[in-house]
N, C-alpha and C. Protein backbone atom coordinates (compact mmCIF):
# COMPACT_ATOMS: atom_id res chain seq x y z
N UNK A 1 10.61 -7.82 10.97
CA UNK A 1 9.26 -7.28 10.92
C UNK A 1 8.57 -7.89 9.69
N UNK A 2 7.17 -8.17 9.95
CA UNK A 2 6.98 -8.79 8.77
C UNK A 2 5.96 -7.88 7.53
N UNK A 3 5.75 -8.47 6.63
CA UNK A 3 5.31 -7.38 5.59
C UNK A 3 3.73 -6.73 5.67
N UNK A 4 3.24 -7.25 6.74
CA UNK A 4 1.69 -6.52 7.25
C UNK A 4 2.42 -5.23 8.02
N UNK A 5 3.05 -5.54 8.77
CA UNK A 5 3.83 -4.48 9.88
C UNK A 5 4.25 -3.61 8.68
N UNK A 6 5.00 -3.87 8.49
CA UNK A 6 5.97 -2.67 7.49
C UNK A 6 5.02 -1.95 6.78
N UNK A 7 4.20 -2.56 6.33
CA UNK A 7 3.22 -1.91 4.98
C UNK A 7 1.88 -0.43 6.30
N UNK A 8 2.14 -1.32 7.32
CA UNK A 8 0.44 -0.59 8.02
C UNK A 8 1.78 0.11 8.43
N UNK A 9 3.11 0.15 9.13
CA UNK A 9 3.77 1.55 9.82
C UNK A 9 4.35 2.87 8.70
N UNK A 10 4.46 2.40 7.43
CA UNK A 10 4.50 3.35 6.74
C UNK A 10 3.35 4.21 6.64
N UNK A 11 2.34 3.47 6.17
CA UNK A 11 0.84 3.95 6.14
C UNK A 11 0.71 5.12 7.05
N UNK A 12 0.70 4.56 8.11
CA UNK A 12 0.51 5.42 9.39
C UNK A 12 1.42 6.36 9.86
N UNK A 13 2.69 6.50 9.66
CA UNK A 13 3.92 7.00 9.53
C UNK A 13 3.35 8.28 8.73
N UNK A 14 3.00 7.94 6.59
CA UNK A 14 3.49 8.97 6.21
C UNK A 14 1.54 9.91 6.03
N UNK A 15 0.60 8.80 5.78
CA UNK A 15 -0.46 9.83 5.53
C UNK A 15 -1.52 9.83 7.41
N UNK A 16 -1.00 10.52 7.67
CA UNK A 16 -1.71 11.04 9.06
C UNK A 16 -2.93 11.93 9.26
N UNK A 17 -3.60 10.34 9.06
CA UNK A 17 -5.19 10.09 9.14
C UNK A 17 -5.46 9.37 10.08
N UNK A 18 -7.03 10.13 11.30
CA UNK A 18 -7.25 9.41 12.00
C UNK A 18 -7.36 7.93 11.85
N UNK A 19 -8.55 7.77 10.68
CA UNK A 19 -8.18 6.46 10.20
C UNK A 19 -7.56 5.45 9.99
N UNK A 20 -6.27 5.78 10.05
CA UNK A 20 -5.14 4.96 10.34
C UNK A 20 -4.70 4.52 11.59
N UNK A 21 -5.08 5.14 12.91
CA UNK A 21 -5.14 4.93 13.99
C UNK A 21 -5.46 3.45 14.19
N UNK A 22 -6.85 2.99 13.38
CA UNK A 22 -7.34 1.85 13.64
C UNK A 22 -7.32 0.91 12.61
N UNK A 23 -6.36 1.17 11.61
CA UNK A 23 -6.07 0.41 10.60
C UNK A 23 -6.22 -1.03 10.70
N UNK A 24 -7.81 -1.47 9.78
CA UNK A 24 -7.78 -2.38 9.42
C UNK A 24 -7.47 -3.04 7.89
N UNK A 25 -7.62 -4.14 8.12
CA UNK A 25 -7.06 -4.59 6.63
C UNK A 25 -8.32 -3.95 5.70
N UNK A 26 -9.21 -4.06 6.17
CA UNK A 26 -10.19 -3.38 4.73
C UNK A 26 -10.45 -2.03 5.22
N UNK A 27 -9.70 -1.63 5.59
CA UNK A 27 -9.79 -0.11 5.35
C UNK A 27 -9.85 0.66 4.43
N UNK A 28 -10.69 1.76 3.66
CA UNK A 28 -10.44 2.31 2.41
C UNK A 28 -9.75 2.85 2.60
N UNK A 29 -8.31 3.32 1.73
CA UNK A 29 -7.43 4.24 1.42
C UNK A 29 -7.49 5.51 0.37
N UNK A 30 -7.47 4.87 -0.50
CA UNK A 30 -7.51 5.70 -1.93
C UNK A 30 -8.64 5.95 -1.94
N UNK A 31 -10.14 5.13 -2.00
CA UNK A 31 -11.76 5.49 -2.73
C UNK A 31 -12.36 6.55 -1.28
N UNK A 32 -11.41 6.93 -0.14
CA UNK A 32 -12.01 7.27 0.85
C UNK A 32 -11.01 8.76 1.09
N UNK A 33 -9.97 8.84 0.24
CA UNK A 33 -8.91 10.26 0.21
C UNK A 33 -8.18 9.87 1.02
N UNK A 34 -8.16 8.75 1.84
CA UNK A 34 -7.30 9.17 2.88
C UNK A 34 -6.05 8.99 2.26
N UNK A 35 -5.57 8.11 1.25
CA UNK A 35 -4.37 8.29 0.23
C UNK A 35 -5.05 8.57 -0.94
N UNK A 36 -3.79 9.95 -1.43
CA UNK A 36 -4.42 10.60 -2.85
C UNK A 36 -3.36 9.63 -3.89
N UNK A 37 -3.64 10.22 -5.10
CA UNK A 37 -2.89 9.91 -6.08
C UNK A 37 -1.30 9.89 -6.30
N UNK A 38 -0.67 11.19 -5.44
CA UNK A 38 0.40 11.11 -5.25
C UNK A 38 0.79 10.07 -4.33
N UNK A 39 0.21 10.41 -3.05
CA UNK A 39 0.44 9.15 -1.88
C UNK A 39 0.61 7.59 -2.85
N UNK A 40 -0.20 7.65 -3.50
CA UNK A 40 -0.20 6.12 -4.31
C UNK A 40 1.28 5.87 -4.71
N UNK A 41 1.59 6.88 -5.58
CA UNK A 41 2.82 6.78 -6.07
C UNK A 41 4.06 6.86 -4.85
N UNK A 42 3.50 7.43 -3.81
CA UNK A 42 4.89 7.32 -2.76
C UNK A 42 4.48 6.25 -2.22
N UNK A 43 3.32 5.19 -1.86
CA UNK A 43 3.49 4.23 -1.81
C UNK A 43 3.90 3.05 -2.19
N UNK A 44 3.79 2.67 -3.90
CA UNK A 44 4.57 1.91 -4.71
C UNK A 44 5.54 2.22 -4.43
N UNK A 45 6.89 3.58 -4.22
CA UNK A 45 7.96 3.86 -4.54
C UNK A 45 8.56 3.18 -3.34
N UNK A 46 7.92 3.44 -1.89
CA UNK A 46 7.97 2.36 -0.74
C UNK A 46 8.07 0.96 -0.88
N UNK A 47 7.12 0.29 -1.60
CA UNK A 47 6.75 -1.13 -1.64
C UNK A 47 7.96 -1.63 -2.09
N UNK A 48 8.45 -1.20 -3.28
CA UNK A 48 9.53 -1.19 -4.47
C UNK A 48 10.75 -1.44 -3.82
N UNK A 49 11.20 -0.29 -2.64
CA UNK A 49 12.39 0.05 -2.30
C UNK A 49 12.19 -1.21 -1.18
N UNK A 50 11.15 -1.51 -0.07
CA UNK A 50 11.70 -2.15 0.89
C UNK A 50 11.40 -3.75 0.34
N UNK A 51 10.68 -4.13 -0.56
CA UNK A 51 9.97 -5.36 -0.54
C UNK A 51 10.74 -6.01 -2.11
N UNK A 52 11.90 -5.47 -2.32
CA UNK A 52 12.70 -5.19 -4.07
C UNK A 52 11.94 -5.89 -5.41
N UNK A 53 10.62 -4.97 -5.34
CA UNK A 53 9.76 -5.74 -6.10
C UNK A 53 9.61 -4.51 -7.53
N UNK A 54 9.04 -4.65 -8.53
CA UNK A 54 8.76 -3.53 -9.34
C UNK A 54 7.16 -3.69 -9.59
N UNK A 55 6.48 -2.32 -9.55
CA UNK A 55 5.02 -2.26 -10.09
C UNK A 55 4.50 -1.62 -10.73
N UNK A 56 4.62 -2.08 -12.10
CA UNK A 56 4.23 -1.49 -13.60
C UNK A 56 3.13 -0.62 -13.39
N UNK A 57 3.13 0.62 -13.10
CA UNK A 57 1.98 1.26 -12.76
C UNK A 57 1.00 1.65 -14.08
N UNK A 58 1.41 1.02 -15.38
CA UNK A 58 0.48 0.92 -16.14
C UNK A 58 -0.34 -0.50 -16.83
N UNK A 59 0.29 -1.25 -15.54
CA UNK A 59 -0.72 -2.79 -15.53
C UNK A 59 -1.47 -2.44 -14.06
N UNK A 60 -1.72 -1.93 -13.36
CA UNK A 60 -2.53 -2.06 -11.71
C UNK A 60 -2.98 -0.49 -11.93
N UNK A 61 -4.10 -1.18 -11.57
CA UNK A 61 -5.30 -0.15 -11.27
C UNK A 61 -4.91 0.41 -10.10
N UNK A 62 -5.46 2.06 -9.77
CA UNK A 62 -4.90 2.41 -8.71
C UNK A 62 -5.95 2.21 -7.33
N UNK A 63 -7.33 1.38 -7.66
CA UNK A 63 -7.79 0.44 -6.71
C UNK A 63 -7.33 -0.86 -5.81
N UNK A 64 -6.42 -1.10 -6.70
CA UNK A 64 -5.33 -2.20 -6.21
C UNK A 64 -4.51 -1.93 -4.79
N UNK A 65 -4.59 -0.39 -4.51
CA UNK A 65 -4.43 -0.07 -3.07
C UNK A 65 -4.99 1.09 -2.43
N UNK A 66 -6.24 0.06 -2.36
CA UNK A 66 -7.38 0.90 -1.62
C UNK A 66 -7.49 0.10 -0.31
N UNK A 67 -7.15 -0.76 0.20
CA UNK A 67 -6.93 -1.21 1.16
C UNK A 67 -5.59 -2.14 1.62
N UNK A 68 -5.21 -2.11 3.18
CA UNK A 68 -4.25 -2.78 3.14
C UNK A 68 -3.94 -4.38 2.64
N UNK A 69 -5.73 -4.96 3.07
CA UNK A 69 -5.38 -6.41 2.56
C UNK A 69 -4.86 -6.75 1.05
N UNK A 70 -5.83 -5.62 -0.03
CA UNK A 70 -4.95 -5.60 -1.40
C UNK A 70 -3.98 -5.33 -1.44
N UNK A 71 -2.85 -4.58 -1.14
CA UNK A 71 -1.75 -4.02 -1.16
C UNK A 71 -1.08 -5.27 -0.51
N UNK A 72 -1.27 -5.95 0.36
CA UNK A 72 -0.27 -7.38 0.58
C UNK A 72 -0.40 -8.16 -0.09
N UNK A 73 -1.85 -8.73 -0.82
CA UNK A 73 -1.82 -9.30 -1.82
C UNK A 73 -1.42 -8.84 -3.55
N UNK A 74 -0.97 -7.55 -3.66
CA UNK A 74 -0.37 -7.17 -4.46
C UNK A 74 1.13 -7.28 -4.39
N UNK A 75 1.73 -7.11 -3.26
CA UNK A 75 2.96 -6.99 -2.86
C UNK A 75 3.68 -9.04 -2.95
N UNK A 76 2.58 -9.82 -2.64
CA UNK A 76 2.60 -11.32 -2.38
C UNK A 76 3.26 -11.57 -3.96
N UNK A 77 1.76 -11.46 -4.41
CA UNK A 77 2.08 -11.65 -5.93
C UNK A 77 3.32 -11.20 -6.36
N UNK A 78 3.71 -9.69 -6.88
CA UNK A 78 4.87 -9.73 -7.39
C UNK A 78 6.41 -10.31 -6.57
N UNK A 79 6.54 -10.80 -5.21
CA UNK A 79 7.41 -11.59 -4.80
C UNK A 79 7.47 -12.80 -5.50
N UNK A 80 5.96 -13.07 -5.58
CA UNK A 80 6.29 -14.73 -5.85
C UNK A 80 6.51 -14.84 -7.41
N UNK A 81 6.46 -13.82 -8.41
CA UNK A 81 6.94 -13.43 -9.20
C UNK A 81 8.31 -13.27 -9.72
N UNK A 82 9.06 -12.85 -8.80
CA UNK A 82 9.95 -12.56 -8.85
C UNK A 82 11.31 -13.35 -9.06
C-alpha cells in the first residue's frame, strides 16, 4: 500500500468525519476541527510508527497537517532525511 493510501485510511479510519468520505488532498483537517490537537498528536504517533520516521513536534507547526497533501510532503521529507 502506498503512503497516500495509508495516510487517507487512517484518517478516515480514526477521525469520523463526513469530510473524510471525500478526502481530498487539500482538504482542511486541523484549521477546519475536523482533526483537533490531540488527533494531531495521534496522528504523528501513526506517521512515526508506520512510516519509522521521527517528528520533532517542537520544529513543525501544527499547520503542517492541515491537509493531506502537507502531511505527505511532511512525511517525504523526513524519509528522505532519514
Amino acid at each position: 500500500m502506498d503512503q497516500t493510501t495509508l495516510i487517507r485510511d487512517f484518517l478516515q479510519r480514526r477521525f469520523r468525519s463526513p469530510q473524510l468520505a471525500t478526502l481530498q488532498p487539500d482538504t482542511k483537517l486541523f484549521s477546519t476541527g475536523i482533526v483537533d490537537s490531540f488527533g494531531v498528536l495521534e496522528l504523528i504517533a501513526f506517521l512515526e510508527d508506520t512510516f519509522h520516521i521521527v517528528i520533532d513536534t517542537a520544529t513543525h507547526d501544527l499547520l503542517e497537517f492541515d491537509t493531506l497533501e502537507q502531511i505527505e510532503q511532511l512525511v517525504s521529507r523526513q524519509r528522505e532525511g532519514a
